[in-house]
N, C-alpha and C. Protein backbone atom coordinates (compact mmCIF):
# COMPACT_ATOMS: atom_id res chain seq x y z
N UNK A 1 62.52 31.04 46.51
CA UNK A 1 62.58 31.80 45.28
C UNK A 1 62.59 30.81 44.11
N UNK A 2 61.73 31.49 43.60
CA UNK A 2 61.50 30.19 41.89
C UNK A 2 62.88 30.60 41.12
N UNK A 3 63.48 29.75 40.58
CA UNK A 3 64.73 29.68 39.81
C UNK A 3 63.68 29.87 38.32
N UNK A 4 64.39 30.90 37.21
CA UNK A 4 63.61 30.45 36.17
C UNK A 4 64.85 29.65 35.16
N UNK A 5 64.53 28.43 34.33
CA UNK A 5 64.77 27.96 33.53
C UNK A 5 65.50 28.51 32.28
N UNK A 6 67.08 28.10 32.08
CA UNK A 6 67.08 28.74 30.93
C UNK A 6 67.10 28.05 29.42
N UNK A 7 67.06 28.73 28.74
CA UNK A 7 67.08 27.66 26.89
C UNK A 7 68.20 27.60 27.09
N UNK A 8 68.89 26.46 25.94
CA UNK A 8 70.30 26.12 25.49
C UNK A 8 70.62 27.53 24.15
N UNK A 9 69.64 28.33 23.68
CA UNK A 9 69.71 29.30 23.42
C UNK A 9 70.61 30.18 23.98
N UNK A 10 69.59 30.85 25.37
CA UNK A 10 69.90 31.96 26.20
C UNK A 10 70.94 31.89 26.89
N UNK A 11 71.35 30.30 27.33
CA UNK A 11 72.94 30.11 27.79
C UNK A 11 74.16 30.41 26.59
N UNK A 12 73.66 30.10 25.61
CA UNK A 12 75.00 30.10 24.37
C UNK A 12 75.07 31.83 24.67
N UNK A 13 73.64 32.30 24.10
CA UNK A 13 74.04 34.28 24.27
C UNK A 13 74.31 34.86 25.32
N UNK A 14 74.49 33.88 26.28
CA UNK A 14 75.29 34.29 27.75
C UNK A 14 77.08 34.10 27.47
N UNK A 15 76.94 32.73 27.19
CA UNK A 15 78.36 32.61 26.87
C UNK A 15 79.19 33.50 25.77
N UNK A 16 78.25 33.69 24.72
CA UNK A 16 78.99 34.15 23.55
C UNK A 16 79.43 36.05 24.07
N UNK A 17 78.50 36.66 24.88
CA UNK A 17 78.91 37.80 26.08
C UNK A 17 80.34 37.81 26.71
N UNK A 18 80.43 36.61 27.29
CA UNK A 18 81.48 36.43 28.10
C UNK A 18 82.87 36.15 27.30
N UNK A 19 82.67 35.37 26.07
CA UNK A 19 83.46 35.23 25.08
C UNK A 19 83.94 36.49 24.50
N UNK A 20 83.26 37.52 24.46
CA UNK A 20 83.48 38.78 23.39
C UNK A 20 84.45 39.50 24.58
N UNK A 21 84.40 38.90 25.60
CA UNK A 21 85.12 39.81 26.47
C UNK A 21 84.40 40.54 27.56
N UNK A 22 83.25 40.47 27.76
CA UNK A 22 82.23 41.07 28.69
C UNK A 22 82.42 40.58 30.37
N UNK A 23 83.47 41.01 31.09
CA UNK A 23 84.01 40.18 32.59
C UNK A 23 82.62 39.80 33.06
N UNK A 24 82.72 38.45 33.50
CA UNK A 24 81.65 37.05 34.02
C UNK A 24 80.68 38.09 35.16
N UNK A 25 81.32 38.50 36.20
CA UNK A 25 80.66 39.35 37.07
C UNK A 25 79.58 40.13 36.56
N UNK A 26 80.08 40.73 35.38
CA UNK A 26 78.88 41.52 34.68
C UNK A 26 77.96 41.06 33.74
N UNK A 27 78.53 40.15 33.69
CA UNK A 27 77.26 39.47 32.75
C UNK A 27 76.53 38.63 33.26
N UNK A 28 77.02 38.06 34.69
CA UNK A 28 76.32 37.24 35.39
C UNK A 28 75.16 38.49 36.21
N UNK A 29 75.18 39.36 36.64
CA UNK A 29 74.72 40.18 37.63
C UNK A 29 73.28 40.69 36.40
N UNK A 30 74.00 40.50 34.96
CA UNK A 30 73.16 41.11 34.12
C UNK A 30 72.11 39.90 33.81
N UNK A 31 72.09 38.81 33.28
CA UNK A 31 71.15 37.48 33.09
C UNK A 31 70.55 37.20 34.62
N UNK A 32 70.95 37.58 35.93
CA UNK A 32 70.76 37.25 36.37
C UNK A 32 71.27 35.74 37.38
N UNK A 33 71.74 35.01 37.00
CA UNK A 33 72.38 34.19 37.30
C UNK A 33 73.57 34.35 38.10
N UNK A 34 74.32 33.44 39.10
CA UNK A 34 75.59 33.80 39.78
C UNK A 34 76.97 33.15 38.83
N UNK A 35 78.19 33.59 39.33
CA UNK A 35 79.36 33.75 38.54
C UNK A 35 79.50 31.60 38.34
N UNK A 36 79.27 31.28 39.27
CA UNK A 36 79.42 30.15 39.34
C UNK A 36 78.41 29.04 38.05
N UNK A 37 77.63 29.31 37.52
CA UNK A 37 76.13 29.04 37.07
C UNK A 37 76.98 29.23 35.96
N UNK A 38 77.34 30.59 35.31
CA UNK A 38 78.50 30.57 34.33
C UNK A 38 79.42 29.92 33.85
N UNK A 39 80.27 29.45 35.53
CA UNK A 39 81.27 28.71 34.96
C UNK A 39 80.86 27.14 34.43
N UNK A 40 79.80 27.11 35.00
CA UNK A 40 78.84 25.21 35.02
C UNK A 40 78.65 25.58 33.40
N UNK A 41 78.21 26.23 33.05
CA UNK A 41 77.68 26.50 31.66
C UNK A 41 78.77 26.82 30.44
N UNK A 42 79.90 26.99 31.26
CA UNK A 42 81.10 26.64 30.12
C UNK A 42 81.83 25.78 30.21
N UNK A 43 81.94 24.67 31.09
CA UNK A 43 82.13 23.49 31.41
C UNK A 43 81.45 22.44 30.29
N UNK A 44 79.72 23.01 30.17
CA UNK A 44 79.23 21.99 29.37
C UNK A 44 79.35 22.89 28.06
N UNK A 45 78.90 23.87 27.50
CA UNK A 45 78.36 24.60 26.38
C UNK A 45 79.25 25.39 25.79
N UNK A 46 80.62 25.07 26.51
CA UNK A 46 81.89 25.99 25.59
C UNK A 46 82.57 25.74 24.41
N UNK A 47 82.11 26.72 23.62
CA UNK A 47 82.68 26.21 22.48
C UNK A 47 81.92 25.79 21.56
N UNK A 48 80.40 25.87 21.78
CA UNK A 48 79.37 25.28 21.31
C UNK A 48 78.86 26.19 20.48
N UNK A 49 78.46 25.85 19.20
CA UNK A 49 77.35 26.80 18.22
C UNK A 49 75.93 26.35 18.63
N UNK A 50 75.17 27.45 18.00
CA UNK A 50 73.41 26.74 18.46
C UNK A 50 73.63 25.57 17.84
N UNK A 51 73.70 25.74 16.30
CA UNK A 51 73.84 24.06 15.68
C UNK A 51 73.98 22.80 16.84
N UNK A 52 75.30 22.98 17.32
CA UNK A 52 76.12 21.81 17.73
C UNK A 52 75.04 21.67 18.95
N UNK A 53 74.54 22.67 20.01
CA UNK A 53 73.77 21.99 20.91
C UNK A 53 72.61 21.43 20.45
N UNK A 54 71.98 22.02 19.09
CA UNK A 54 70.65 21.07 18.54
C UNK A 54 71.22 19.92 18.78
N UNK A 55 72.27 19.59 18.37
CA UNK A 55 73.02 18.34 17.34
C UNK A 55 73.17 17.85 18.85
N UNK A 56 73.77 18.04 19.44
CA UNK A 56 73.96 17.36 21.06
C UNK A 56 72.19 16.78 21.78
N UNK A 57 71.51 17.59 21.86
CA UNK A 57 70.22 17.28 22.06
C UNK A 57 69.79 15.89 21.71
N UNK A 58 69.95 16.45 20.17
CA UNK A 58 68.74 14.88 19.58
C UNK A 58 69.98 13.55 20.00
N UNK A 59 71.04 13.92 19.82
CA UNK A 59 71.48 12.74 19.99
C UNK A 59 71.34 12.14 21.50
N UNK A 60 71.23 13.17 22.50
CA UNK A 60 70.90 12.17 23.66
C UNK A 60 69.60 11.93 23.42
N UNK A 61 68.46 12.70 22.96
CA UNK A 61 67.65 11.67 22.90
C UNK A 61 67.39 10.68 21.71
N UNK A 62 68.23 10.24 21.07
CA UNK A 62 68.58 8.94 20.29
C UNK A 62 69.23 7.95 21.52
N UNK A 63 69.91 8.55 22.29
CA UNK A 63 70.63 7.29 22.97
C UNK A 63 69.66 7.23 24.21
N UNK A 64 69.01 7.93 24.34
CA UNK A 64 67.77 7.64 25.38
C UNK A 64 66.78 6.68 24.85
N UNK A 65 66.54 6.81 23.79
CA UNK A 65 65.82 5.57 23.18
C UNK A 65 65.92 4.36 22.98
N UNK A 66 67.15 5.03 22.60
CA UNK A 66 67.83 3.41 22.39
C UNK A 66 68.79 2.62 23.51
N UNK A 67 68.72 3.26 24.38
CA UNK A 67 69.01 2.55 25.86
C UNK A 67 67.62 1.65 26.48
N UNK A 68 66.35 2.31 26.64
CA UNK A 68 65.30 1.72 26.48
C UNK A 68 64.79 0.78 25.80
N UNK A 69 65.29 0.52 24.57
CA UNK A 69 65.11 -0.45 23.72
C UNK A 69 65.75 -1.58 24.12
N UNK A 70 67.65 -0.90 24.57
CA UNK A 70 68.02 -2.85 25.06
C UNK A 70 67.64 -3.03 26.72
N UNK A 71 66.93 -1.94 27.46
CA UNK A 71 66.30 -2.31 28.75
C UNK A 71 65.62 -3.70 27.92
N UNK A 72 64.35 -3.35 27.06
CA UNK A 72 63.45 -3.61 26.94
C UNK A 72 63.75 -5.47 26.21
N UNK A 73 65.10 -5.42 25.47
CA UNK A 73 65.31 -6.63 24.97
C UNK A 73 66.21 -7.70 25.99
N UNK A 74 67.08 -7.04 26.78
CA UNK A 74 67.43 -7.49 27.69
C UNK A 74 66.81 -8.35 28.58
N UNK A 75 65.43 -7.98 29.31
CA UNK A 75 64.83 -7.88 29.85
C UNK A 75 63.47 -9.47 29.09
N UNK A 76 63.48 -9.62 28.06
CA UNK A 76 62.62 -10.28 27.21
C UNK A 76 63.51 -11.86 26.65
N UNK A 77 65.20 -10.92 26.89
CA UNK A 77 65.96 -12.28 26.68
C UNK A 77 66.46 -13.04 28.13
N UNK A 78 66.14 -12.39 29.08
CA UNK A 78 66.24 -13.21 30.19
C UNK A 78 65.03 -14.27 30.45
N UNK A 79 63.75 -13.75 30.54
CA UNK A 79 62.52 -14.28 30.00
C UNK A 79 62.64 -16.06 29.74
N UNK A 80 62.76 -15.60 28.34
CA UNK A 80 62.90 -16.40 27.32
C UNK A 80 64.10 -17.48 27.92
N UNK A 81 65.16 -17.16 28.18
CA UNK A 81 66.68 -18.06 29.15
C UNK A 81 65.65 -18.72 30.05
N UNK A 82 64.79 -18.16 30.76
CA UNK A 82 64.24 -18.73 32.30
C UNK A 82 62.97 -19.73 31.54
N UNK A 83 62.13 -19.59 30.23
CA UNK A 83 61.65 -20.66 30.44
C UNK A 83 61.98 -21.55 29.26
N UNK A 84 63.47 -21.15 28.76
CA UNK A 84 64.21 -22.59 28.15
C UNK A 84 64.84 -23.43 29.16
N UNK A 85 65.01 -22.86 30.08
CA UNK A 85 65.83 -23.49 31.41
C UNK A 85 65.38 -24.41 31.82
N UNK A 86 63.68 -24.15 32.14
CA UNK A 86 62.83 -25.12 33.07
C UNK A 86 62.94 -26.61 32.50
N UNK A 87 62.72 -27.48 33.52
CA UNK A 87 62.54 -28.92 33.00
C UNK A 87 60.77 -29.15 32.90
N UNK A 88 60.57 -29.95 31.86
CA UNK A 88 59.28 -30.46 31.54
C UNK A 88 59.07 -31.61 32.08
C-alpha cells in the first residue's frame, strides 16, 4: 500500500484538531493516518505555527548548506596540509 505524503501544512491542521479537543482516535481514523503517526507528529510539530515550521524548514536548509560548505573546506584544507607536508 502506497503511504501518501503529508505537507507540514496538513500535519499542523491535524494537530491543531487534536488541540481543539477532537480525541486522537478520531481524528486519526479521519486523515487517515494511525494514532501513533499523531503522536510522532506532536513530538516534532507541537506547538508549532505554520510560520514557525516555514521558519524551521529554511533553517535546516541553511545548515544543510552550510554543513556542505565545511565538508567542502575541510576536505581542501587537508589537501593543501598533505602537499605542504611533502619533502622536495
Amino acid at each position: 500500500m502506497k503511504h501518501k505524503q503529508y505537507s507540514e501544512n496538513e500535519i499542523l491542521d491535524v494537530l491543531a484538531q487534536v488541540e481543539a479537543g477532537t480525541a486522537v482516535g478520531d481524528v486519526a481514523r479521519l486523515s487517515g493516518v494511525s494514532k501513533a503517526t499523531i503522536h510522532r507528529w506532536q513530538a516534532r510539530y507541537g506547538g508549532m505555527t505554520k510560520d514557525d515550521a516555514k521558519r524551521v524548514r529554511q533553517l535546516e536548509e541553511e545548515n544543510r548548506r552550510l554543513k556542505k560548505l565545511v565538508a567542502h573546506l575541510a576536505l581542501d584544507n587537508s589537501i593543501l596540509k598533505e602537499v605542504v607536508g611533502r619533502k622536495w
